[in-house]
Protein backbone atom coordinates (compact mmCIF):
# COMPACT_ATOMS: atom_id res chain seq x y z
CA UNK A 1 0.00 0.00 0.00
CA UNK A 2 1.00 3.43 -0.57
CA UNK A 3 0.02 7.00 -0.31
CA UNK A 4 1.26 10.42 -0.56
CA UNK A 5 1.54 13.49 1.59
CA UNK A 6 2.46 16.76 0.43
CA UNK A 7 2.68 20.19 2.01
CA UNK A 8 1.83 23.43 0.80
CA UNK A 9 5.56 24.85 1.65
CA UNK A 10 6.21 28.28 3.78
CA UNK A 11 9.01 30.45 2.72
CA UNK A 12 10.61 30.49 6.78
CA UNK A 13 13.07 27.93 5.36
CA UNK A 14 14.28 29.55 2.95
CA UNK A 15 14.46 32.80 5.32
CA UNK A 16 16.43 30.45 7.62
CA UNK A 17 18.94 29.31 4.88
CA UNK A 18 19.99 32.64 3.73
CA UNK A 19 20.51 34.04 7.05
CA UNK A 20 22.23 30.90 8.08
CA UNK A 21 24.18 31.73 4.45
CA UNK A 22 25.34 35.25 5.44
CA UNK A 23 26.09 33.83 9.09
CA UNK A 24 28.72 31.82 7.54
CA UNK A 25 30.54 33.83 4.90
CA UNK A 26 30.67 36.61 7.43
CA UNK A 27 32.07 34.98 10.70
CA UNK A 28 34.10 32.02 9.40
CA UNK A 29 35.48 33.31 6.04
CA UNK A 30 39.20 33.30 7.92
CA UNK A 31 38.22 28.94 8.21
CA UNK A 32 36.92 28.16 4.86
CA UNK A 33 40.33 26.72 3.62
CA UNK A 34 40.39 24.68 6.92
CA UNK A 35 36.64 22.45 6.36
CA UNK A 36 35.36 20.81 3.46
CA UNK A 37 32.02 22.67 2.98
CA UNK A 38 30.72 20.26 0.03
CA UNK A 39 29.60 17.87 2.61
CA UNK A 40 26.84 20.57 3.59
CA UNK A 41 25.35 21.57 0.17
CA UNK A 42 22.01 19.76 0.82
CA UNK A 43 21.61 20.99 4.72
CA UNK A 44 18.52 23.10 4.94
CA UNK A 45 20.08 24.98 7.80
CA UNK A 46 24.16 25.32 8.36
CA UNK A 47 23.74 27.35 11.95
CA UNK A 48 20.25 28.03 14.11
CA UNK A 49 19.25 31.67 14.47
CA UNK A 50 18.62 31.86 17.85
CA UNK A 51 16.57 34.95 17.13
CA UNK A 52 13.84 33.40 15.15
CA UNK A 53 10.58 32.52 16.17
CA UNK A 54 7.53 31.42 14.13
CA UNK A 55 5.16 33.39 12.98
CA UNK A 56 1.79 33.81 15.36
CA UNK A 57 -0.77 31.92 13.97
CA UNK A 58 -3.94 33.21 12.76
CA UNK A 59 -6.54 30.90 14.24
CA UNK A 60 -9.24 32.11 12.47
CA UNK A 61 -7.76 30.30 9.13
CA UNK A 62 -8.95 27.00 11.16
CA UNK A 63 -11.79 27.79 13.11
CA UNK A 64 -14.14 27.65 10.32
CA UNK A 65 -13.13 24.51 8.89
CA UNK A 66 -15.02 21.53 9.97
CA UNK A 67 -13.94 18.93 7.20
CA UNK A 68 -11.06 18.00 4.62
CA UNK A 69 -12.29 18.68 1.31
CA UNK A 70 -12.02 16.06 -1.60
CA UNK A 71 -10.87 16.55 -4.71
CA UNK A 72 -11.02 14.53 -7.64
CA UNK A 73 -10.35 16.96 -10.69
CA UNK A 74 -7.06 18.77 -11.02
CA UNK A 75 -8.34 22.92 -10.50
CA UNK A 76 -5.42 24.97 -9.76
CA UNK A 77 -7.19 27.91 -8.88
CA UNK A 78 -8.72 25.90 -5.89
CA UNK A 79 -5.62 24.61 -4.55
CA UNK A 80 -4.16 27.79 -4.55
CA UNK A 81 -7.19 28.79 -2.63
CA UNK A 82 -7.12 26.12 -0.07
CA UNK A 83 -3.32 26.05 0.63
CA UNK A 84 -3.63 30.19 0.94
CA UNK A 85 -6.64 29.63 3.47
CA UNK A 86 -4.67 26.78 5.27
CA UNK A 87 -7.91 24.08 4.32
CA UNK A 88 -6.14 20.93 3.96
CA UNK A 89 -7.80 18.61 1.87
CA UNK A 90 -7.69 14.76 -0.02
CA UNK A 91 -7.09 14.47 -3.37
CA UNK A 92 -7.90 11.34 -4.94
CA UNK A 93 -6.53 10.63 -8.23
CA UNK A 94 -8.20 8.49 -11.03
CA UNK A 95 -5.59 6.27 -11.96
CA UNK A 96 -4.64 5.16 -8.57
CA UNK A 97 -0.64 4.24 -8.52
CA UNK A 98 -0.03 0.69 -7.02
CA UNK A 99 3.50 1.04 -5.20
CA UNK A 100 4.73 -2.21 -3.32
CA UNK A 101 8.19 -2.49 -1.08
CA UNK A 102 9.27 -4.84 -4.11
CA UNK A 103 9.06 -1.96 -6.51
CA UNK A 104 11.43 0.71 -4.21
CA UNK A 105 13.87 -2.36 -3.97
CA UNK A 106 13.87 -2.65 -7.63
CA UNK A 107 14.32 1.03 -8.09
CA UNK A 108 16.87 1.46 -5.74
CA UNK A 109 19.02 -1.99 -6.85
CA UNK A 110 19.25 0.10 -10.31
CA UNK A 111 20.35 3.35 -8.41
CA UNK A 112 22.14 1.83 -5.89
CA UNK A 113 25.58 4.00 -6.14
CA UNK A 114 23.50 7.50 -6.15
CA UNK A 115 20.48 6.98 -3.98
CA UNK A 116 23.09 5.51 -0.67
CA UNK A 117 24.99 9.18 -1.32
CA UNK A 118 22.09 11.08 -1.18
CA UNK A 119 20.54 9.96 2.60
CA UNK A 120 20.65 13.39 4.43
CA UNK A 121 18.93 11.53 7.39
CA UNK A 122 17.76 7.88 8.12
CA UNK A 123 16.11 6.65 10.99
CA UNK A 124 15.14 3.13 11.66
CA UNK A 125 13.48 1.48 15.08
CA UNK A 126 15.43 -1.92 14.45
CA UNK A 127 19.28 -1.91 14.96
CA UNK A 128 19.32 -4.70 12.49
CA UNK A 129 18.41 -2.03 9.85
CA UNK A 130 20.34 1.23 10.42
CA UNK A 131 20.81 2.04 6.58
CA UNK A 132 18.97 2.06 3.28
CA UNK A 133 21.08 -0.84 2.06
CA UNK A 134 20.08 -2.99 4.96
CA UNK A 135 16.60 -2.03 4.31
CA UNK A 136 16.12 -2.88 0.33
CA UNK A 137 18.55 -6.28 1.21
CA UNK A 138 15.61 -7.56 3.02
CA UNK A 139 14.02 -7.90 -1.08
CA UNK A 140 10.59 -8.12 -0.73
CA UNK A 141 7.56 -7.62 1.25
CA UNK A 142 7.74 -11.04 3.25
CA UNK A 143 11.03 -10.93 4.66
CA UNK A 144 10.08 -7.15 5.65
CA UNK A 145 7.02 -7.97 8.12
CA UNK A 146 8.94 -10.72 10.02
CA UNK A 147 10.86 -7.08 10.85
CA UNK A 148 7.36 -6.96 13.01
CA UNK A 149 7.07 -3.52 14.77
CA UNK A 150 9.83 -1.78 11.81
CA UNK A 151 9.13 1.50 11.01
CA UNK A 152 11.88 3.45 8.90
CA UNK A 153 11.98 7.25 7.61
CA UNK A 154 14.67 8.26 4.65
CA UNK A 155 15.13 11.77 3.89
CA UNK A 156 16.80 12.90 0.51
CA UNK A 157 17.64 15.90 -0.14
CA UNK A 158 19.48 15.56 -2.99
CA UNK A 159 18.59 16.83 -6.83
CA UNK A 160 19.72 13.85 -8.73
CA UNK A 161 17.92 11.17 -6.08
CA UNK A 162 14.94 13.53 -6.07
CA UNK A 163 14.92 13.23 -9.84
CA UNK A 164 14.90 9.28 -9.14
CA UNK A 165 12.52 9.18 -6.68
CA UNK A 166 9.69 11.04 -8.99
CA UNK A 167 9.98 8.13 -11.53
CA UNK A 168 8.31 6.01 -9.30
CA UNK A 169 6.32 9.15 -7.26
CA UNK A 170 5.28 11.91 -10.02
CA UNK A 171 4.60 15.53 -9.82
CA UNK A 172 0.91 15.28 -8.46
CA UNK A 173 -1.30 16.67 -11.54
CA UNK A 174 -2.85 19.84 -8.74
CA UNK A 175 -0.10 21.42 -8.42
CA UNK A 176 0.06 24.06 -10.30
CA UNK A 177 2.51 24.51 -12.99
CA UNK A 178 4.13 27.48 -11.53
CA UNK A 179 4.49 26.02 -7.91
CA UNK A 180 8.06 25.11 -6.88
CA UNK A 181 8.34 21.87 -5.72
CA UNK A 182 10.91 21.42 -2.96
CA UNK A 183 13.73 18.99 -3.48
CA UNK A 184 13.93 17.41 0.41
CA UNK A 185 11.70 13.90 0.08
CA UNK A 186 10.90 11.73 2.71
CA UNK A 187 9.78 8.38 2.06
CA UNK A 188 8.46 6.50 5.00
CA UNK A 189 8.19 2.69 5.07
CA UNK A 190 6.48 0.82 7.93
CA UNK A 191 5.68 -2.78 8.78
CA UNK A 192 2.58 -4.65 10.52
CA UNK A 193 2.45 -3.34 14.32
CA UNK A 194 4.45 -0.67 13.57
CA UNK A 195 2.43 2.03 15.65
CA UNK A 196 3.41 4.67 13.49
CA UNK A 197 1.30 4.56 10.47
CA UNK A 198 -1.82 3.17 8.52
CA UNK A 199 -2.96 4.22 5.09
CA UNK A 200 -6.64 4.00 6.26
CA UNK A 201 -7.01 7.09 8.06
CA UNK A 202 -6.04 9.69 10.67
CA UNK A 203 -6.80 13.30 12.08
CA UNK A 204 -5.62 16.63 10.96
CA UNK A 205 -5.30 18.79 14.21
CA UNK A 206 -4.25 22.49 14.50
CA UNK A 207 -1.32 23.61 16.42
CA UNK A 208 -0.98 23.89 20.32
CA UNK A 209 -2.47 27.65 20.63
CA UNK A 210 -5.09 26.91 18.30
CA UNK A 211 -6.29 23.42 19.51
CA UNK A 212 -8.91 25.48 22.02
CA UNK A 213 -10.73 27.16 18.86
CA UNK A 214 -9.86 24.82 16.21
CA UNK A 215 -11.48 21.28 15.83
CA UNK A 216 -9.53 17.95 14.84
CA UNK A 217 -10.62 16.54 11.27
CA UNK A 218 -11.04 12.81 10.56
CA UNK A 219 -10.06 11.93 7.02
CA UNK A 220 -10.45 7.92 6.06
CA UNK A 221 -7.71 7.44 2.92
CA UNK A 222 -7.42 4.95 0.73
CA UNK A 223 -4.17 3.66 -1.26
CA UNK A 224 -2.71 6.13 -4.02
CA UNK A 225 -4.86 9.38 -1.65
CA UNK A 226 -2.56 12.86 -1.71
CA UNK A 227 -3.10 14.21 1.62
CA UNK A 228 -2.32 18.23 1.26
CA UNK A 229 -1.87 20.20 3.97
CA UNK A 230 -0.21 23.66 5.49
CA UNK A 231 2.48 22.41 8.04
CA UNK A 232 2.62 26.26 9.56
CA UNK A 233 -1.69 25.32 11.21
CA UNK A 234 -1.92 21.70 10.68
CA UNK A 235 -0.43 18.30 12.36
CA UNK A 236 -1.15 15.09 10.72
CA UNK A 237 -1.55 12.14 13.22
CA UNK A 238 -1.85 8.73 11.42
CA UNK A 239 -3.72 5.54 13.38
CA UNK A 240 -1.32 2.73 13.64
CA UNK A 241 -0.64 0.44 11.46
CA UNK A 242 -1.32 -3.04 12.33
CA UNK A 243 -1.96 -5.60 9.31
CA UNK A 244 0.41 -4.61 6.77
CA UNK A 245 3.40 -2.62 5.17
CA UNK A 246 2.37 1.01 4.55
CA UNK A 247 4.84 3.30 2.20
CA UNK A 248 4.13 7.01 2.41
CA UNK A 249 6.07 9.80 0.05
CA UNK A 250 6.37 13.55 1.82
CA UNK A 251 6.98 15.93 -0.80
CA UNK A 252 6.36 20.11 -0.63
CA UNK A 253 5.36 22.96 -2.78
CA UNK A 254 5.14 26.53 -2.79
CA UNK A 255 1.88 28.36 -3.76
């Protein structure tokens, strides 16, 4: 089973990069013959601003809504609409794409030498696992649920891997052609008992100061759904997953 998330992306990354940028260049230029800086081109963040602090959020973008909205037809003006209004909403496509663990191994046996360069972070709840090649070696779908209780995350934020990756997880047909899709990916895999996550549902729920105003949203999903959603109001929380192995994509775009 498989299923996509995507979030409509903020620009307080980007903010966070360039000041991070000018941090650098300005207070280490005497040490840049001294590191190898290459190793940090895909870091989202070289050094914390300890004088940032997000944005406070407008409650009133989530007290009004009272259900995740469904879409079926590919209107660009309306996503715009809903990602501006912070609406999170389903979109279900027609040709639903079947993705099994089999068919990541296979892609990543024939992209082997780029895609175990481009991990920026991997996490893994069994010590027997603690890398992507450890991960695809276990082949196929059989040997990965006698893993019982696995649950793996692998984030990439490399250009070529993303390029890789959309093979097998296209550009989502809403978003609209000028959007900018961001090149971090995360690609979550999970086995049976896992207690992280289950394609069948979950619950959108706003963010601590606007939890008193702002009701959670139950959304049932089925395999191939595109969840959509403004990380800056919303928190997904996904039931666990019990039965079987679950694959979920995380990509972002800017509106």
């Amino acid at each position: 089973m498989s299923i996509h998330f995507a979030d409509s992306h903020q620009f307080k990354s980007f903010v966070k990069f360039r000041m991070a940028l000018k941090i650098v260049n300005h207070d280490y230029q005497s040490h840049l013959k001294c590191y190898l800086f290459s190793d940090f081109y895909d870091a989202e963040c070289l050094l914390d601003n300890p004088f940032f602090r997000e944005r406070t959020q407008e409650c009133d973008l989530c007290m009004d809504t009272h259900e995740v909205k469904l879409m079926t037809e590919s209107k660009h003006w309306l996503v715009r609409r809903h990602c501006q209004q912070q609406q999170p909403f389903v979109f279900k496509p027609k040709l639903v794409p079947t993705v099994t663990f089999e068919d990541v191994v296979d892609l990543y046996n024939k992209n082997k030498d780029v895609l175990d360069t481009s991990v920026a972070r991997f996490y893994s709840s069994d010590q027997e696992v603690p890398d992507i090649g450890s991960l695809f070696g276990l082949k196929d779908n059989d040997n990965l649920k006698k893993k019982t209780g696995l649950s793996v995350n692998w984030v990439s934020k490399n250009m070529v891997s993303s390029q890789i990756l959309r093979k097998m997880f296209p550009r989502p047909e809403f978003v609209p052609p000028e959007s900018e899709v961001a090149l971090e990916k995360t690609l979550y895999i999970d086995g049976p008992k896992s207690q992280l996550f289950e394609v069948i549902g979950g619950f959108y729920q706003a963010y601590e100061e606007c939890s008193d105003v702002c009701s959670p949203l139950h959304v049932d999903l089925k395999e191939g759904d595109i969840v959509v959603f403004g990380p800056a109001m919303w928190r997904l929380n996904i039931m666990p997953n019990m039965e079987d192995t679950s694959i979920v994509y995380v990509g972002s775009f800017t509106v």
